[in-house]
N, C-alpha and C. Protein backbone atom coordinates (compact mmCIF):
# COMPACT_ATOMS: atom_id res chain seq x y z
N UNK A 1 0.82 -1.19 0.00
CA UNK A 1 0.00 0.00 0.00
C UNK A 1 0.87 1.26 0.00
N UNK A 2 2.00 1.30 0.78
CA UNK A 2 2.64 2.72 0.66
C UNK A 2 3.65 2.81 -0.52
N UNK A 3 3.69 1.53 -1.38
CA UNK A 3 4.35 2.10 -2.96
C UNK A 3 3.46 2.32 -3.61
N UNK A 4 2.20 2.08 -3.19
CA UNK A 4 1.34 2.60 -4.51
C UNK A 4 0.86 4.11 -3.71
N UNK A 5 0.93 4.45 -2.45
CA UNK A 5 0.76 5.79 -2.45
C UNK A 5 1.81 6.61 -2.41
N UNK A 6 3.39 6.02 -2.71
CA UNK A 6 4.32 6.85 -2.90
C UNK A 6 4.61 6.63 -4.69
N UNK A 7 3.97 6.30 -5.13
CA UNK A 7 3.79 6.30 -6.34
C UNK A 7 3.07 7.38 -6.85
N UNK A 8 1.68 7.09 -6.81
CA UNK A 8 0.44 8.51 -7.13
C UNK A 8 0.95 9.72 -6.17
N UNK A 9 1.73 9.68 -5.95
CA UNK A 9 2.56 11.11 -4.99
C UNK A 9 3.44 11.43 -6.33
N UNK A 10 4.38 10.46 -6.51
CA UNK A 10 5.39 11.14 -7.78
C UNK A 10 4.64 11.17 -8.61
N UNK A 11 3.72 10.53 -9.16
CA UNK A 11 2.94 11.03 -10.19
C UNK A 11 2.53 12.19 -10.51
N UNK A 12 1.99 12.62 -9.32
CA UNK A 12 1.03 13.73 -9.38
C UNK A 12 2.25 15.08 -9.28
N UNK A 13 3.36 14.57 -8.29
CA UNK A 13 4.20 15.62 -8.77
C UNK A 13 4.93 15.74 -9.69
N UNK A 14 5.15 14.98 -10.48
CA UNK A 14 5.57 15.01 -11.77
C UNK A 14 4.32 15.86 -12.77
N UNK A 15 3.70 15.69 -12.59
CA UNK A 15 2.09 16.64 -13.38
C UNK A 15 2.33 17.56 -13.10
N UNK A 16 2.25 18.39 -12.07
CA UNK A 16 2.59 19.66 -11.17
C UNK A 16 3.54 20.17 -11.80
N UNK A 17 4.48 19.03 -11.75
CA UNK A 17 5.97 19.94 -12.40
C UNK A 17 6.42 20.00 -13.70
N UNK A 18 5.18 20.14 -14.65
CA UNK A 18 5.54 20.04 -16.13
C UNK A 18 5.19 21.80 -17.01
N UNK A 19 5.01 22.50 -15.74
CA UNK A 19 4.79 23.97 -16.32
C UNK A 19 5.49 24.51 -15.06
N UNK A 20 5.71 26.21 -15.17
CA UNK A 20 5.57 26.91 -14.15
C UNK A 20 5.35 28.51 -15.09
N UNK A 21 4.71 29.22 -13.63
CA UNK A 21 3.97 30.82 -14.08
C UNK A 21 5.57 31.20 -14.31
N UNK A 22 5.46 32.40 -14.89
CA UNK A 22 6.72 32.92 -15.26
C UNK A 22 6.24 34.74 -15.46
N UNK A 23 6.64 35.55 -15.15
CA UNK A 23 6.51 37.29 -15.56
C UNK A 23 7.77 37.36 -16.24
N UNK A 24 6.85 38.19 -17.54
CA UNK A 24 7.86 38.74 -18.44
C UNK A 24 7.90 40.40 -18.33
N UNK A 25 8.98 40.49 -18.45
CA UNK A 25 8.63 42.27 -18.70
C UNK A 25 10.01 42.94 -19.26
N UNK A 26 9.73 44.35 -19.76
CA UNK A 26 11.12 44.56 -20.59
C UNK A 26 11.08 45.84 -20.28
N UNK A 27 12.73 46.59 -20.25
CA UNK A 27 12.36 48.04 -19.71
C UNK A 27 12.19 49.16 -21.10
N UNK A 28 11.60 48.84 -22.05
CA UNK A 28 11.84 48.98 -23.15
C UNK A 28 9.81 48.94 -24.00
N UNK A 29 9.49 50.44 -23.50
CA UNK A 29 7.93 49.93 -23.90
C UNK A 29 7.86 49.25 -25.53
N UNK A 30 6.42 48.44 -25.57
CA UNK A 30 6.14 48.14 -26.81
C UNK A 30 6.74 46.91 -27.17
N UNK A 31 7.46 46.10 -25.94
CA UNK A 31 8.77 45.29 -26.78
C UNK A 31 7.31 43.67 -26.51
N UNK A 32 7.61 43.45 -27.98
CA UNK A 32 7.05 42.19 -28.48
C UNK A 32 7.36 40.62 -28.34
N UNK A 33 7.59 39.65 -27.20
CA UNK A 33 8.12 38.52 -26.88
C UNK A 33 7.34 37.24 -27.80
N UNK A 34 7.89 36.70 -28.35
CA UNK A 34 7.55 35.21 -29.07
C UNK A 34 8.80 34.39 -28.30
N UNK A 35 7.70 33.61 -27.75
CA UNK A 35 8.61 32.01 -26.71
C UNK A 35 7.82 30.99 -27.25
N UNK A 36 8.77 30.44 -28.34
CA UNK A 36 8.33 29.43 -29.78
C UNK A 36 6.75 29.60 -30.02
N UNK A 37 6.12 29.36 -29.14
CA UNK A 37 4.80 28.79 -29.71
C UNK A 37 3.67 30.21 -29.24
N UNK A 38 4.43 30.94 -28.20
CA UNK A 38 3.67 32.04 -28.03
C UNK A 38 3.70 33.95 -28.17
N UNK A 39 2.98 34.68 -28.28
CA UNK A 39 3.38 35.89 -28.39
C UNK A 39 3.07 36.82 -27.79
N UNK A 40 3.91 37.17 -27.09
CA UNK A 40 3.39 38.26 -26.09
C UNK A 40 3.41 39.59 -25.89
N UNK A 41 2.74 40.67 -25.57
CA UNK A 41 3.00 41.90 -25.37
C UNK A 41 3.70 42.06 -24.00
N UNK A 42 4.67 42.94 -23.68
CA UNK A 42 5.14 42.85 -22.43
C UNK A 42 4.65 43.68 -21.64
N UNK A 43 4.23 43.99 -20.34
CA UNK A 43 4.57 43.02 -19.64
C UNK A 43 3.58 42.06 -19.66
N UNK A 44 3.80 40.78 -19.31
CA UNK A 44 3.16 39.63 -19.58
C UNK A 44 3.13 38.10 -18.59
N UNK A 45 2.16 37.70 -18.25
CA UNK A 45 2.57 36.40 -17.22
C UNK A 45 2.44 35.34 -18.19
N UNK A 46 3.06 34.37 -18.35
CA UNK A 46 2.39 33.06 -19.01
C UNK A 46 3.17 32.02 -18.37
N UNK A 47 3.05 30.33 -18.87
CA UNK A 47 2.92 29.47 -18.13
C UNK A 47 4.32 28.96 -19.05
N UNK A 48 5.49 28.86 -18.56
CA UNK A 48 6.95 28.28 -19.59
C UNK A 48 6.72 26.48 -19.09
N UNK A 49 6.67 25.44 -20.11
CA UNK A 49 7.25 24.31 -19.76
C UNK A 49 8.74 24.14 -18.87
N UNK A 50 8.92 22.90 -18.70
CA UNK A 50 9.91 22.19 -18.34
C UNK A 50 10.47 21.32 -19.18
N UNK A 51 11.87 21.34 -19.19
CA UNK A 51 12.37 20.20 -19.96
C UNK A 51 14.00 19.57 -19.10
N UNK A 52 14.40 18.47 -19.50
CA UNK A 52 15.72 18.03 -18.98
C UNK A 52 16.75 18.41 -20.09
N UNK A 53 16.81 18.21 -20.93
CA UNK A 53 17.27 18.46 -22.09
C UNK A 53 17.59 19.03 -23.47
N UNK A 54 16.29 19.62 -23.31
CA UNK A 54 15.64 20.84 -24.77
C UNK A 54 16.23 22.48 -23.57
N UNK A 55 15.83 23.13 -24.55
CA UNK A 55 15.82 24.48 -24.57
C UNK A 55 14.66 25.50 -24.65
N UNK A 56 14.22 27.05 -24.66
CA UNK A 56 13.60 27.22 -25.13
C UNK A 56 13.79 28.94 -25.98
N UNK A 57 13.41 28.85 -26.95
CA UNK A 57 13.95 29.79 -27.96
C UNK A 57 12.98 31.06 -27.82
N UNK A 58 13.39 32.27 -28.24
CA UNK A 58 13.15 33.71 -27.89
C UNK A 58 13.14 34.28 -28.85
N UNK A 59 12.53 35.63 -29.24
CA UNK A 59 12.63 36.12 -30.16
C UNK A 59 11.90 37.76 -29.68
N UNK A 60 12.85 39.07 -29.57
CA UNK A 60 12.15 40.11 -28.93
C UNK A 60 11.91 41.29 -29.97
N UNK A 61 11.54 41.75 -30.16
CA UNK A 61 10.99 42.70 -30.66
C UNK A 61 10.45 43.98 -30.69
N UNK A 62 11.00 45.34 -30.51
CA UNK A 62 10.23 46.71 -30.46
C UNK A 62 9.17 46.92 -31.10
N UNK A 63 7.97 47.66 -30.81
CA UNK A 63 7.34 48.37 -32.07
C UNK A 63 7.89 49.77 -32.20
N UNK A 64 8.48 50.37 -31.35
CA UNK A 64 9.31 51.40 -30.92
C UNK A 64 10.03 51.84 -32.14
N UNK A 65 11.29 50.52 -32.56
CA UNK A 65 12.05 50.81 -33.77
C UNK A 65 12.16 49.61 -34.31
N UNK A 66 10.80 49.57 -35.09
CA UNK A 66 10.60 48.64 -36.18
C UNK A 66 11.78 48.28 -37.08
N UNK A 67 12.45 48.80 -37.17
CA UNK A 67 13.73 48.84 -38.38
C UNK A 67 14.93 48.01 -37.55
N UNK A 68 15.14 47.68 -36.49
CA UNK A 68 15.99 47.28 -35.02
C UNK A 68 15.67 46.08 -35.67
N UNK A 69 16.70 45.08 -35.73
CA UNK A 69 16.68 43.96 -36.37
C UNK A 69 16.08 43.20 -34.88
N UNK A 70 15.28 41.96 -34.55
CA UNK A 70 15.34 41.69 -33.74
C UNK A 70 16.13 40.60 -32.66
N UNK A 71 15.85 40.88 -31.39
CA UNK A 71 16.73 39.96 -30.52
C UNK A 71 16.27 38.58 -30.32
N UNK A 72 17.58 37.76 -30.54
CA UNK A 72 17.00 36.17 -30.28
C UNK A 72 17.91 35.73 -29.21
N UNK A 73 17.54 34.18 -28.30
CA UNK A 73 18.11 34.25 -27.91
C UNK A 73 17.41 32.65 -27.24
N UNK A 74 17.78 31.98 -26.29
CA UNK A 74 17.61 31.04 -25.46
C UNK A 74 17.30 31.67 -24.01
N UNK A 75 16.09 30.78 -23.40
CA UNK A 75 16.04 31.58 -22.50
C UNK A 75 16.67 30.81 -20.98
N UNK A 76 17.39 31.37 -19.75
CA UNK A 76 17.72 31.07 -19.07
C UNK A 76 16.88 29.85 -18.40
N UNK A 77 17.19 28.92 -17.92
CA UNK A 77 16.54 28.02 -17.22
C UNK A 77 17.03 27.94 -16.00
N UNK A 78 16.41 27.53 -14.48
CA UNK A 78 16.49 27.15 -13.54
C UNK A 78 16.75 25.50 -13.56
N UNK A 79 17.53 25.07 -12.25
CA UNK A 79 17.64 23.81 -12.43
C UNK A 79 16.75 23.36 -10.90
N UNK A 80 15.85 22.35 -11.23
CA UNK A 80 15.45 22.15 -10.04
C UNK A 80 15.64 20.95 -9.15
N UNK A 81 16.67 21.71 -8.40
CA UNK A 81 17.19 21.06 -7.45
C UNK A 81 16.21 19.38 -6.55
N UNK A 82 15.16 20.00 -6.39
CA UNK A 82 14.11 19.08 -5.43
C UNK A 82 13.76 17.82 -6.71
N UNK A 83 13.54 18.16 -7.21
CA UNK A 83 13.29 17.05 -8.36
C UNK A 83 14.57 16.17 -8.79
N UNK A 84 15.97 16.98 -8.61
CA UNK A 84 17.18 16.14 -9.33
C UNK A 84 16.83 15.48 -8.11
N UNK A 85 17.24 15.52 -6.67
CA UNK A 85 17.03 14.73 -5.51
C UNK A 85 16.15 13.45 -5.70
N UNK A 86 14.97 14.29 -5.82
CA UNK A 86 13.93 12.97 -5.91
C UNK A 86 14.05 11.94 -7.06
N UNK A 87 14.83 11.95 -8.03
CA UNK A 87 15.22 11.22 -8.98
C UNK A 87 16.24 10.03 -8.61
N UNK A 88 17.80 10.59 -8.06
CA UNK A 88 18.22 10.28 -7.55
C UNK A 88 17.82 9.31 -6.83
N UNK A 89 17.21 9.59 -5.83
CA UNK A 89 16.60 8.59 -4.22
C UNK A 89 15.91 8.07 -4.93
N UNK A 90 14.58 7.99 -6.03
CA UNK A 90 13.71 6.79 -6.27
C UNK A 90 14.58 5.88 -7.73
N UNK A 91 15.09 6.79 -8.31
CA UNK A 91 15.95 5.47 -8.91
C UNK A 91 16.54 6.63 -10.60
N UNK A 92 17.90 6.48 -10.60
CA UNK A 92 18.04 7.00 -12.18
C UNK A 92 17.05 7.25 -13.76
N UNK A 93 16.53 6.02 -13.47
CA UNK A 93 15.13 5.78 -14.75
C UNK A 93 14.52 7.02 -14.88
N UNK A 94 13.89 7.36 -13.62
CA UNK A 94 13.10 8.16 -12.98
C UNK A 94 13.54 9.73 -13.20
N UNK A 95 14.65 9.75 -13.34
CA UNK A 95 15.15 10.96 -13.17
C UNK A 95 15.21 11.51 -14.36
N UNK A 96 15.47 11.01 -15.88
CA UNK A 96 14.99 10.91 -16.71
C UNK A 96 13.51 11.24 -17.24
N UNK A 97 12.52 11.07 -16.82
CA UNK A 97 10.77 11.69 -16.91
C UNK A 97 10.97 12.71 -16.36
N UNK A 98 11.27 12.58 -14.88
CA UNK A 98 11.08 14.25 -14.54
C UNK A 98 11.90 15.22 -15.63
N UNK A 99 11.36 16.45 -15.32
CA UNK A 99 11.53 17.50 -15.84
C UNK A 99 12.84 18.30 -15.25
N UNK A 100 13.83 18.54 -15.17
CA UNK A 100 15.35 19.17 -14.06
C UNK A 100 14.94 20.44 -14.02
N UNK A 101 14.52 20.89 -15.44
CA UNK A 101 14.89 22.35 -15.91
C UNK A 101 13.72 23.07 -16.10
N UNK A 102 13.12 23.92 -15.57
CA UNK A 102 12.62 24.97 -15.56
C UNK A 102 12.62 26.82 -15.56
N UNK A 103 11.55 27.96 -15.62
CA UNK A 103 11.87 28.81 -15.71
C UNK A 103 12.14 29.68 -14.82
N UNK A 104 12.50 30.71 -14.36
CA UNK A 104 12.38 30.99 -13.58
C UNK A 104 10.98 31.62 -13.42
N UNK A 105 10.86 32.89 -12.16
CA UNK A 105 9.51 33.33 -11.88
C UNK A 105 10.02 35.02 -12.59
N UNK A 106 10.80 35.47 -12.81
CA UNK A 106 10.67 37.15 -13.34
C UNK A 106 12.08 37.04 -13.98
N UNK A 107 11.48 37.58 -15.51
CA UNK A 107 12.61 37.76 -16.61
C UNK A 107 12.44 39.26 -17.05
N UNK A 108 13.20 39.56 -17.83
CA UNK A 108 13.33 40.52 -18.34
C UNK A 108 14.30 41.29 -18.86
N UNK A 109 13.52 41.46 -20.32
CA UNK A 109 14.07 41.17 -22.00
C UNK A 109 14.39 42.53 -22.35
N UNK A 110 16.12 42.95 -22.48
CA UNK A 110 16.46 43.91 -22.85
C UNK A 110 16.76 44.18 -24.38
N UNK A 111 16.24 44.07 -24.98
CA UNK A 111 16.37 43.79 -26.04
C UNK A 111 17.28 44.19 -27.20
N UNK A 112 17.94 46.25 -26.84
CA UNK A 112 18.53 47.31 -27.13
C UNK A 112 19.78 46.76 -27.13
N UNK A 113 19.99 46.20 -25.16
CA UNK A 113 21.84 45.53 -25.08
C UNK A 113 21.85 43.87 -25.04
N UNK A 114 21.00 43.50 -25.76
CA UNK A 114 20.70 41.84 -26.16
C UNK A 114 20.79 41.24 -24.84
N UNK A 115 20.18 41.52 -23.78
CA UNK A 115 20.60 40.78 -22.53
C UNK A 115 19.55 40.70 -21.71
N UNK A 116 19.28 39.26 -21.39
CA UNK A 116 17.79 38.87 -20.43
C UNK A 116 18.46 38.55 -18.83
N UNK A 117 17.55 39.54 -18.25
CA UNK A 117 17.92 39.38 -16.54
C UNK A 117 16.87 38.09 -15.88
N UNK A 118 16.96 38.03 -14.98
CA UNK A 118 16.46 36.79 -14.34
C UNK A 118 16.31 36.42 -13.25
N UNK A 119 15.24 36.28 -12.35
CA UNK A 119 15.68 36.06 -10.86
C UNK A 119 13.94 35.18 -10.23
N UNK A 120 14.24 34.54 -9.53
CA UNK A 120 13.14 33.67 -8.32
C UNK A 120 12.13 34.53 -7.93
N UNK A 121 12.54 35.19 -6.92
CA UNK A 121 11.42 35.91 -5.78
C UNK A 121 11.93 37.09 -6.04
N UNK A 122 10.39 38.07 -5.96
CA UNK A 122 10.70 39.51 -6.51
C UNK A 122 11.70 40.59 -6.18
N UNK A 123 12.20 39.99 -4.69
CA UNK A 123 12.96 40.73 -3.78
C UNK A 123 14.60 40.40 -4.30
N UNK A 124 14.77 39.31 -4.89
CA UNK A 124 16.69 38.95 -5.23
C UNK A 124 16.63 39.57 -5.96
N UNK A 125 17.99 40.19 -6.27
CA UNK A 125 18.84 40.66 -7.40
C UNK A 125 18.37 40.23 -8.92
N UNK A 126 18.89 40.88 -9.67
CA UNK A 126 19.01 40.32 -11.17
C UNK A 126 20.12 39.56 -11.35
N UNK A 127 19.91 38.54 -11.60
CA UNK A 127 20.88 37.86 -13.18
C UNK A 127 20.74 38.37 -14.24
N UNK A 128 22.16 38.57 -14.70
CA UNK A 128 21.96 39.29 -16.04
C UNK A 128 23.04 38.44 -16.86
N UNK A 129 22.20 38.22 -18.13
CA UNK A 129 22.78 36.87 -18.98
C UNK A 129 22.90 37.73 -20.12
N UNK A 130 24.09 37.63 -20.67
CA UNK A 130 24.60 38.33 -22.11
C UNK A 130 24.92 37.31 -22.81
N UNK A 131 23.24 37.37 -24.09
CA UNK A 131 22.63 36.21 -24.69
C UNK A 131 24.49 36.22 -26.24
N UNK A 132 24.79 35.07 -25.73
CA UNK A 132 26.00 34.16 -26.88
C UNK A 132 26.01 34.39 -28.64
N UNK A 133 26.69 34.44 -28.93
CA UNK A 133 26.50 34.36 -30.21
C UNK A 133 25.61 33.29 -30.44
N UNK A 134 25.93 31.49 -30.42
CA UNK A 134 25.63 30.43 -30.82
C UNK A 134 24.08 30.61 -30.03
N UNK A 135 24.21 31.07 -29.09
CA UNK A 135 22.72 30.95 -28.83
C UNK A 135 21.65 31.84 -29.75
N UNK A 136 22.25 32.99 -30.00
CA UNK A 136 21.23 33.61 -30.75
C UNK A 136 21.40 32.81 -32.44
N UNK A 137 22.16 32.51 -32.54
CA UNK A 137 21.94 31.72 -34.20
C UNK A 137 21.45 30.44 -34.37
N UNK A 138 21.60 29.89 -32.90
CA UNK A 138 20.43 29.07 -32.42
C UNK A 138 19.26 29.42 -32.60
N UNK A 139 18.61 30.34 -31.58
CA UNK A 139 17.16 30.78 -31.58
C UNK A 139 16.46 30.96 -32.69
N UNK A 140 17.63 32.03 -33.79
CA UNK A 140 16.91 32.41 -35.42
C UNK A 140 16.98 31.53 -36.39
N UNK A 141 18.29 30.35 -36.24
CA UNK A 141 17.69 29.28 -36.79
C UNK A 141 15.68 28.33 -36.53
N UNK A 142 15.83 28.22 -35.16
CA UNK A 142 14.71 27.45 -34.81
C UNK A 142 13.69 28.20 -35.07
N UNK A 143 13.80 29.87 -35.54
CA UNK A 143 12.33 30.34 -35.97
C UNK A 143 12.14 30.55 -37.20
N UNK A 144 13.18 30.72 -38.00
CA UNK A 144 13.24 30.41 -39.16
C UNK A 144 12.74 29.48 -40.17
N UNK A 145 13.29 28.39 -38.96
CA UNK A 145 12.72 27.14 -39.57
C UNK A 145 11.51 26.92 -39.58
N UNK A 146 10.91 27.77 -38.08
CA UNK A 146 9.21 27.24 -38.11
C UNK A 146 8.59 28.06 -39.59
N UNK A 147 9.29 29.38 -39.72
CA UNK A 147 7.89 30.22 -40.58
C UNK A 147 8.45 29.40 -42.10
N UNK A 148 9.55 28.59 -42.05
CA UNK A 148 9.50 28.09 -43.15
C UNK A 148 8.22 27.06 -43.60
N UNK A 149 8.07 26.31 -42.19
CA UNK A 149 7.62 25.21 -42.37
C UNK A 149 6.00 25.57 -42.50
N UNK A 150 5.83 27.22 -41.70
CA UNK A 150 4.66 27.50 -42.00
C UNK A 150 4.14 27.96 -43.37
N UNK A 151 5.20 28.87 -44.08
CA UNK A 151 4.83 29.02 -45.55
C UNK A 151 4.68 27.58 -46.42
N UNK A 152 5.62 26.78 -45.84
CA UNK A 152 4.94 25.62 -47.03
C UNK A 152 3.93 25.03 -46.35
N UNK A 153 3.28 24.85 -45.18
CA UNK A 153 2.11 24.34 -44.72
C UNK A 153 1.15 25.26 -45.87
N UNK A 154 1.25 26.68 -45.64
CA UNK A 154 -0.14 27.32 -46.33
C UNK A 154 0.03 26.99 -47.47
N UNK A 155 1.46 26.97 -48.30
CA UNK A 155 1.42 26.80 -49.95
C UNK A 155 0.71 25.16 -50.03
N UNK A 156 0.72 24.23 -49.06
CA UNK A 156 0.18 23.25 -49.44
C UNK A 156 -1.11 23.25 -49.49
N UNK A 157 -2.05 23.76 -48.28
CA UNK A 157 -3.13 24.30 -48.68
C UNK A 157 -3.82 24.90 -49.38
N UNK A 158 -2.77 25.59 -50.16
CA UNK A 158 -3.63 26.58 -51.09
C UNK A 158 -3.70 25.87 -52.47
N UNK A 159 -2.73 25.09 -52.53
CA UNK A 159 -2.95 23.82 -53.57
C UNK A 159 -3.76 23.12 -53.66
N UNK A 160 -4.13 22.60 -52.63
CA UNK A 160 -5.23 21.37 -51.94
C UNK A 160 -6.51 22.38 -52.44
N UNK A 161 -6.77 23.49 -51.78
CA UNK A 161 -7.61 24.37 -51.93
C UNK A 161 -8.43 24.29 -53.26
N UNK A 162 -7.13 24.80 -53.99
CA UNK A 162 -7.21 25.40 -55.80
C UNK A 162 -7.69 23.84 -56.16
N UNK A 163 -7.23 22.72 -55.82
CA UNK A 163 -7.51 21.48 -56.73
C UNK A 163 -9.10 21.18 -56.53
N UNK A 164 -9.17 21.51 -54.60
CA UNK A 164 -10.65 21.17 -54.79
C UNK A 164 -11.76 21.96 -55.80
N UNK A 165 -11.20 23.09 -55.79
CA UNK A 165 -12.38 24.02 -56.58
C UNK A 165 -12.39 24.16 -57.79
N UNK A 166 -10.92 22.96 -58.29
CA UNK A 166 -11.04 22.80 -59.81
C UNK A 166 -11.75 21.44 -60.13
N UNK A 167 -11.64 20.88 -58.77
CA UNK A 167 -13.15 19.84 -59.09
C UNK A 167 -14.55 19.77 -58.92
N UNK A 168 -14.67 20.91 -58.10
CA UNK A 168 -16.03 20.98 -58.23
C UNK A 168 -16.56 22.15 -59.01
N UNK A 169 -15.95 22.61 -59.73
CA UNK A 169 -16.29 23.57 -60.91
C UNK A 169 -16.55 22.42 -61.91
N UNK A 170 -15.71 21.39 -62.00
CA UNK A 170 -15.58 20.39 -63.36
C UNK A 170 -17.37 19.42 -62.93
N UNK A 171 -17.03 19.36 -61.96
CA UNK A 171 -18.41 18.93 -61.50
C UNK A 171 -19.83 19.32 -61.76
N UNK A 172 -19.57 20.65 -61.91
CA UNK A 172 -20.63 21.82 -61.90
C UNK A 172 -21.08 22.41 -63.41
N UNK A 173 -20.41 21.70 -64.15
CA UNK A 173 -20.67 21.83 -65.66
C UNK A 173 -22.59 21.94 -66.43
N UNK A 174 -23.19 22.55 -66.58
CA UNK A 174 -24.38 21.56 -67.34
C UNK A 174 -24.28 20.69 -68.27
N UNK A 175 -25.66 20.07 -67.85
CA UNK A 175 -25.89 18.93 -68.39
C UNK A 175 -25.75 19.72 -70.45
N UNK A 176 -25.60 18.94 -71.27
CA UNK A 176 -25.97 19.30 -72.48
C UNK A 176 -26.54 18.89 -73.24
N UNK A 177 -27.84 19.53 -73.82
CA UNK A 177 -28.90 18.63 -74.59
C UNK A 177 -28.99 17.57 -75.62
């Protein structure tokens, strides 16, 4: 009985621990955040995954000075300590599913001197991370790649599209006496 309730315990904290809230904000009004899959106006709260192994890619943006090429970058991760532990103690396998790496709770995207600060609880200091070359040719690779993959998603559609409506035009012919 108490491995199956120290079981549905890691379970459930393993569920728990597959997001966390995160505040974004930039000292820089107007500045535009895309974190891969989302887009944000700053300042902004949203919910960052966890991963052991992946990354997660950035992309900042003024409306300020549209012409400002924009900033990319990887974003800092936290390592979480309580979880490497609990991996550890219930067995290596294990440690593996969980999630290590998470975000922190308050970032913020300078976008002007390419550099994202970072910190836990509202009261610590900043970390201040001066985003790498390889990381930023990282980041603009991985978005690159998506709007690639999105222009040929739509060009495929619009094919698919055009074919259907060249069959049901052919369809749509009258009859002839």
């Amino acid at each position: 009985m108490r491995a199956r309730n120290a079981a549905i315990s890691c379970a459930a904290a393993l569920l728990v621990a597959c997001s966390s809230m995160s505040t974004i904000s930039s000292p820089n009004p107007g500045t535009k955040f895309e974190l891969e899959d989302k887009t944000l106006e700053l300042p902004a709260s949203t919910r960052v995954g966890r991963t052991t192994f992946g990354h997660f890619a950035f992309r900042a943006t003024e409306s300020a000075s549209p012409a400002a090429p924009p900033f990319y970058g990887i974003l800092p991760l936290a390592l979480r300590k309580g979880q490497l532990v609990a991996g550890i103690v219930l067995t290596a396998p294990v440690m593996l599913l969980t999630k290590l790496r998470g975000a922190f709770k308050f970032y913020e995207v300078d976008s002007r001197k390419h550099t994202i600060r970072y910190r836990n609880d509202a009261g610590d200091p900043w970390i201040e991370h001066q985003v790498k070359p390889d990381e930023e040719a990282s980041a603009r690779e991985w978005f690159e790649e998506q709007e690639a993959e999105a222009k040929e998603e739509a060009a495929e559609q619009a094919a698919e599209a055009g074919e259907e409506a060249a069959e049901q035009k052919g369809n749509e012919e009258p009859d002839s006496p």
